[in-house]
Protein backbone atom coordinates (compact mmCIF):
# COMPACT_ATOMS: atom_id res chain seq x y z
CA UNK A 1 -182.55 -89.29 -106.94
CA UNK A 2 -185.76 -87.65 -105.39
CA UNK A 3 -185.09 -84.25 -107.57
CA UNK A 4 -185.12 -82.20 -104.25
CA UNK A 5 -182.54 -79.28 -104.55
CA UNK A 6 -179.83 -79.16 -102.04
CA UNK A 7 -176.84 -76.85 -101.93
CA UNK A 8 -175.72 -76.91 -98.38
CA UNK A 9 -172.79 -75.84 -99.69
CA UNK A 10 -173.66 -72.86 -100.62
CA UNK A 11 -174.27 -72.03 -96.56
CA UNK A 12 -172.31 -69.47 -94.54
CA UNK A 13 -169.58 -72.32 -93.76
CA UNK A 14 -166.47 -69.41 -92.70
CA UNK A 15 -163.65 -67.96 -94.44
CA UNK A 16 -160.75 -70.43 -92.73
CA UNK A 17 -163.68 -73.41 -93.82
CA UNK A 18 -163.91 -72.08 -97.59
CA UNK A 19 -160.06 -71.47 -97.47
CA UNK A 20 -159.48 -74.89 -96.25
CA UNK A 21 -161.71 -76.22 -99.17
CA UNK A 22 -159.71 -73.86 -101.55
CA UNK A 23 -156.70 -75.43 -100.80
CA UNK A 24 -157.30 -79.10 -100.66
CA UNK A 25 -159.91 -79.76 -103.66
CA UNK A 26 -158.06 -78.94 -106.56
CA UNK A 27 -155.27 -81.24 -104.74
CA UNK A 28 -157.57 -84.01 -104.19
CA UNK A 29 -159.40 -83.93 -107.20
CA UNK A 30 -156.35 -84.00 -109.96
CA UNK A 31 -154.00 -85.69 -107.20
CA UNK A 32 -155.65 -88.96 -107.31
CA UNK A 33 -158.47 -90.71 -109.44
CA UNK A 34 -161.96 -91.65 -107.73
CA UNK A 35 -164.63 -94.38 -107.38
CA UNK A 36 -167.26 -93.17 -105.32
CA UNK A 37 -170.52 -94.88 -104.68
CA UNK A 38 -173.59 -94.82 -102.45
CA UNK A 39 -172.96 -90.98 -101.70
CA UNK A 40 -176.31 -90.34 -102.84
CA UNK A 41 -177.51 -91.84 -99.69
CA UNK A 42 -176.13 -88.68 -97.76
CA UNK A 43 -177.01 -86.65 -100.33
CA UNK A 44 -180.94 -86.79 -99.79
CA UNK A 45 -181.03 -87.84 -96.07
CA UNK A 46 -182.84 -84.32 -94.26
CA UNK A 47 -181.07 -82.76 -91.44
CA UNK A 48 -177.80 -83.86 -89.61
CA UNK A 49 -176.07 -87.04 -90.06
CA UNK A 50 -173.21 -88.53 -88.64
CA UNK A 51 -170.58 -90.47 -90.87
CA UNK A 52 -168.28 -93.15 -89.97
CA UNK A 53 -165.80 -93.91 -91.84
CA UNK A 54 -163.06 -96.42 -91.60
CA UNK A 55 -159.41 -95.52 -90.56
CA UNK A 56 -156.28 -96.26 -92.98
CA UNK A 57 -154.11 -93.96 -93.08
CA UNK A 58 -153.27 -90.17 -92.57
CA UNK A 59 -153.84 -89.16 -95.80
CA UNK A 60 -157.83 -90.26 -95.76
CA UNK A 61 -159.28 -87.75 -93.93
CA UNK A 62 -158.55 -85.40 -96.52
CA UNK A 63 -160.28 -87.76 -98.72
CA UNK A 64 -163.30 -88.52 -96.44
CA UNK A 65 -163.59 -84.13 -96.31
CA UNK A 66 -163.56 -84.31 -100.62
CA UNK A 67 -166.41 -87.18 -100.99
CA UNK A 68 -168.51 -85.27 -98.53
CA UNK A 69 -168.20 -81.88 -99.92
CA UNK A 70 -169.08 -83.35 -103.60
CA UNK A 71 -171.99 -85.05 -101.95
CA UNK A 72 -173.43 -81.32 -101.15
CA UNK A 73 -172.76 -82.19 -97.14
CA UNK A 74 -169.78 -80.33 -96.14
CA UNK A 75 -167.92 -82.02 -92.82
CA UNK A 76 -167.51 -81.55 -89.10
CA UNK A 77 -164.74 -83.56 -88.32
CA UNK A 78 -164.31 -85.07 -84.59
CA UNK A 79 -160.10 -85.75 -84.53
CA UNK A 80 -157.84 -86.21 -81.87
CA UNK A 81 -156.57 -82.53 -79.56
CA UNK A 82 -153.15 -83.58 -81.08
CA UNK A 83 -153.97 -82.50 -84.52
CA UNK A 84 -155.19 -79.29 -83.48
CA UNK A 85 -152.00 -78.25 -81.95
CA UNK A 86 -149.87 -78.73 -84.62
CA UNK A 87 -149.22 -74.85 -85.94
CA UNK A 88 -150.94 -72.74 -88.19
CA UNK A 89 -152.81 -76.50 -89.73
CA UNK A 90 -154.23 -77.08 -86.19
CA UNK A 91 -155.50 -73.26 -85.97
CA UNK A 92 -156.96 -73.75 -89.25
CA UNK A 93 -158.97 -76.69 -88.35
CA UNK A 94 -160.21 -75.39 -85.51
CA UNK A 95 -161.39 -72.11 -87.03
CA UNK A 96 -162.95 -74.14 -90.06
CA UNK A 97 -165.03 -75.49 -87.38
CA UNK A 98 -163.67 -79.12 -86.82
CA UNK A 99 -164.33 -80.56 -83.08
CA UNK A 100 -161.34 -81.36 -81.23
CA UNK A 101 -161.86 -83.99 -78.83
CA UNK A 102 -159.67 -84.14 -75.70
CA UNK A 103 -159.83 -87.92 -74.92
CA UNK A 104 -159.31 -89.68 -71.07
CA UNK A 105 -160.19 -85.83 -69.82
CA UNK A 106 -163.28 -84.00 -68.56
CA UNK A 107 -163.26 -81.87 -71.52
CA UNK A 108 -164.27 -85.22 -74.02
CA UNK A 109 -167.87 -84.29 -72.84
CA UNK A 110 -167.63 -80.79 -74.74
CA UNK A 111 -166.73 -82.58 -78.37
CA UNK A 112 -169.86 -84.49 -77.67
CA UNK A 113 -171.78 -81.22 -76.78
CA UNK A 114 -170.44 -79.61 -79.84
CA UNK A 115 -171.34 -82.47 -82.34
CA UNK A 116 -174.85 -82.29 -80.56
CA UNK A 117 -175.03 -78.61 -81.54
CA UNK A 118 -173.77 -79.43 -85.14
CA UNK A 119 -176.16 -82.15 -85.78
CA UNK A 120 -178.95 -79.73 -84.64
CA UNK A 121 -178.36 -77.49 -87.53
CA UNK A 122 -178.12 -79.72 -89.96
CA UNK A 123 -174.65 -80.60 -90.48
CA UNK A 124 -172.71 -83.97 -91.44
CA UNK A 125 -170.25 -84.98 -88.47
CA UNK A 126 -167.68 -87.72 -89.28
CA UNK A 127 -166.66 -89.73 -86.67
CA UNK A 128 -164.06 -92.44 -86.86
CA UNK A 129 -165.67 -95.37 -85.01
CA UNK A 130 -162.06 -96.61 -84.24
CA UNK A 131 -160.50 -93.66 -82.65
CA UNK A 132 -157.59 -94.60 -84.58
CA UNK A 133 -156.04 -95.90 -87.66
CA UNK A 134 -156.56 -99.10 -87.51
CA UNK A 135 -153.75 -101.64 -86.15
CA UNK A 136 -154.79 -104.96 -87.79
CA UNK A 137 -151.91 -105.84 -90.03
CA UNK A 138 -154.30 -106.83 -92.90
CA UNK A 139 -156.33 -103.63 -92.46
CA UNK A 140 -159.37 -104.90 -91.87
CA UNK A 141 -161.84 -102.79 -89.33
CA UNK A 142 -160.86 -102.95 -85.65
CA UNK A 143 -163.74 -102.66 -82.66
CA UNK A 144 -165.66 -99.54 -82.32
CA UNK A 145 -165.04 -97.35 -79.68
CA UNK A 146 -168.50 -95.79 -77.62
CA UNK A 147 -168.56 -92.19 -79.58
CA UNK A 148 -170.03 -93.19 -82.66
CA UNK A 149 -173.03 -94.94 -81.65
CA UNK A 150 -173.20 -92.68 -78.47
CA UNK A 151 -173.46 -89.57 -80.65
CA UNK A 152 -176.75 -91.50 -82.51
CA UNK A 153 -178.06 -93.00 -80.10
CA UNK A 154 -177.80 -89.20 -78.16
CA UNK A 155 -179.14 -87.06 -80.69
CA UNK A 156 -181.28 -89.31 -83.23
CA UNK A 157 -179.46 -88.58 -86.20
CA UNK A 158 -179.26 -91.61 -88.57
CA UNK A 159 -175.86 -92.86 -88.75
CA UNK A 160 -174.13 -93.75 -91.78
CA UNK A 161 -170.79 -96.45 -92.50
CA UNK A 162 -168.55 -95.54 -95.01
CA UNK A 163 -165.43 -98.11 -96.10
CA UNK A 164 -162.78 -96.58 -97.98
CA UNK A 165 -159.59 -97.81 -99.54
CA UNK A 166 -156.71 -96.58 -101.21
CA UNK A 167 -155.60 -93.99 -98.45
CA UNK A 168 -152.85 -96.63 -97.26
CA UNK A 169 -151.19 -97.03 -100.73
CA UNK A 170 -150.55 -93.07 -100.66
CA UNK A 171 -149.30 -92.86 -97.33
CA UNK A 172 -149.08 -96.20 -95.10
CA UNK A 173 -150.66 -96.56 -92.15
CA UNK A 174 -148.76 -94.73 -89.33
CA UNK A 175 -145.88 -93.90 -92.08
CA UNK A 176 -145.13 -90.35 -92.73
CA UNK A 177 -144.33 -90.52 -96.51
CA UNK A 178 -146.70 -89.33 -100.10
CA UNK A 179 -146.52 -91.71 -102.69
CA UNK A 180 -148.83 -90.22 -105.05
CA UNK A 181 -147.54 -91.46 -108.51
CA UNK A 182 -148.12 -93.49 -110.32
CA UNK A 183 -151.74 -92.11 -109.77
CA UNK A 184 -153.95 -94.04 -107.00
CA UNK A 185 -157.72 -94.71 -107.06
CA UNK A 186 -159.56 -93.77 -103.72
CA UNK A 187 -162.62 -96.32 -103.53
CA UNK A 188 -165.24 -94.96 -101.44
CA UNK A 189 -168.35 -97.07 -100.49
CA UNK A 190 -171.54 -94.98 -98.15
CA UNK A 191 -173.95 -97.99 -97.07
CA UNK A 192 -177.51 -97.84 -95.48
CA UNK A 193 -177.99 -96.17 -92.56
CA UNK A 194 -177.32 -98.50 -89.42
CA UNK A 195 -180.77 -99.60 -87.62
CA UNK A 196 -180.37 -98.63 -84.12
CA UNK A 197 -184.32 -98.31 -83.55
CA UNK A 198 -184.40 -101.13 -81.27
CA UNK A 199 -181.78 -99.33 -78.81
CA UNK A 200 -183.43 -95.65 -78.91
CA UNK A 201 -185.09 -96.72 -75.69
CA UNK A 202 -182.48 -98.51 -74.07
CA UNK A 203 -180.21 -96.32 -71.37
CA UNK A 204 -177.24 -95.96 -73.19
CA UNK A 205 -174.30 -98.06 -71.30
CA UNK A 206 -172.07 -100.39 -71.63
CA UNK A 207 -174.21 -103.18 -73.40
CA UNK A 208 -176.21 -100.95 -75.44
CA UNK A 209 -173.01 -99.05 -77.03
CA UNK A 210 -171.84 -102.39 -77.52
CA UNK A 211 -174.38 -103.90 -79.48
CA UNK A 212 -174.67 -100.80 -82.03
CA UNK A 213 -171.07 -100.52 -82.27
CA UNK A 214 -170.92 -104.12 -83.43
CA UNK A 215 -173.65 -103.79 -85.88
CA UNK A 216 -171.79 -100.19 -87.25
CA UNK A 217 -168.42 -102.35 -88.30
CA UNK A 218 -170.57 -105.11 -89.56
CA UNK A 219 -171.47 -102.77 -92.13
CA UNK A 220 -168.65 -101.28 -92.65
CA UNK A 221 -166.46 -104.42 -92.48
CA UNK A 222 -169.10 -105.85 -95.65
CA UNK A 223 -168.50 -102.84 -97.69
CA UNK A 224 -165.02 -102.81 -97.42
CA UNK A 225 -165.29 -106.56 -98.20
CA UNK A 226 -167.15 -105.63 -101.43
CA UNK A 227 -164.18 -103.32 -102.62
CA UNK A 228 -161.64 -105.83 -101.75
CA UNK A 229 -163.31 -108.35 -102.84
CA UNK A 230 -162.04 -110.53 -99.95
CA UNK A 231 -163.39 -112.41 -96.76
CA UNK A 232 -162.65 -110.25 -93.24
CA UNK A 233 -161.69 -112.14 -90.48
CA UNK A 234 -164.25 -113.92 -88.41
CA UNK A 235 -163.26 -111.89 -85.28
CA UNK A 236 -162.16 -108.33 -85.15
CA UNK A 237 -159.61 -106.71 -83.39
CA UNK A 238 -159.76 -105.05 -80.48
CA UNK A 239 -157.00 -102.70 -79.26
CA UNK A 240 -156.86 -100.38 -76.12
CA UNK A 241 -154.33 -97.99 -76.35
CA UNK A 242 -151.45 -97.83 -72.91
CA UNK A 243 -151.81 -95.89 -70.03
CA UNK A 244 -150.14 -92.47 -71.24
């Protein structure tokens, strides 16, 4: 540790934000046990950062929003327009500050604008490189979508992968159950910041996204290797979700 004082939590974050946090932490903290590691990393980084985390299950976000707020670097969470219209949670979301994003319409652009904004002032976005929870039936990291390493490349912020894993033994993947006892251990891993130097001059399209999304599940794919202590599959999936 540098020995730099931080206490970003201690910033004007919003009553529905500190009510939110009121609500959920002592659940998360007694509900389930915790192995956190490389947190540090977020921690001491200066200014806005953007976090990407790995996608299990419903339940993880909740536990993404409790590592980050004991690592001093309360979140912004980009998540799907469905969440936010589900009543009175969706209202409280949105007035806590979290970014809907309205995807396949014009308004996707204004999610982007408002994680721009965030990362201005120094805040920690989290953005789930898959866009979903992932559909590989061993779990493993699927392709990233653009808005991770668009949202980087975009504003400069260093960009962090996070592996987790646990969420799916609480509540399955796509399942709507809560199996909390006997007691489950959330392992949560925070890596290096991905290197995406060599693209900062590159227009950002199709090739460019690509190549820095790759390298962003790389990393996350090797942490979540190093918690499962398994081998991932040499190729990852890749799913497009149907025509609505």
């Amino acid at each position: 540790m540098s020995g730099r004082t931080y206490n970003r939590r201690a910033q004007r974050l919003g009553a529905s934000y500190r009510f939110t946090v009121g609500l959920l932490w002592p659940i998360m903290r007694f509900a389930v046990a915790w192995d956190i590691q490389g947190t540090e990393r977020l921690t001491e980084a200066e200014g806005g950062i953007i976090v990407a985390p790995n996608h299990l299950s419903w339940f993880e976000p909740p536990v993404v929003a409790f590592t980050l707020w004991e690592a001093d670097r309360p979140p912004r969470f980009l998540g799907k327009d469905s969440v936010f219209a589900i009543p009175f949670f969706g209202r409280l979301l949105k007035n806590a500050g979290q970014i809907p994003v309205y995807r396949d319409t014009p308004e996707v652009a204004m999610a982007i604008r408002d994680a721009l904004t965030a990362l201005e002032q120094g805040e920690c976005v989290v953005v789930y490189p898959e866009g979903t929870i992932t559909r590989d039936p061993d779990l493993w990291p699927m392709a990233a979508k653009t808005g991770a390493i668009r949202l980087a490349l975009t504003s400069g912020a260093p960009l962090y992968p996070m592996a987790q894993w646990g969420a799916q033994e609480v509540m399955r993947p796509y399942a709507k159950e809560l199996k909390l006892f006997p007691r489950k251990t959330m392992h949560i891993r925070v890596g290096d910041q991905v290197d995406l130097s060599d693209l900062a001059d590159r227009p950002i399209d199709a090739d460019t996204l690509a190549i820095g999304g790759e390298r962003l599940m790389d990393a996350i794919t090797a942490l979540l290797a190093g918690v499962r202590g398994q081998t991932p599959p040499s190729t990852r999936m890749v799913f497009r979700r149907k025509p609505e």
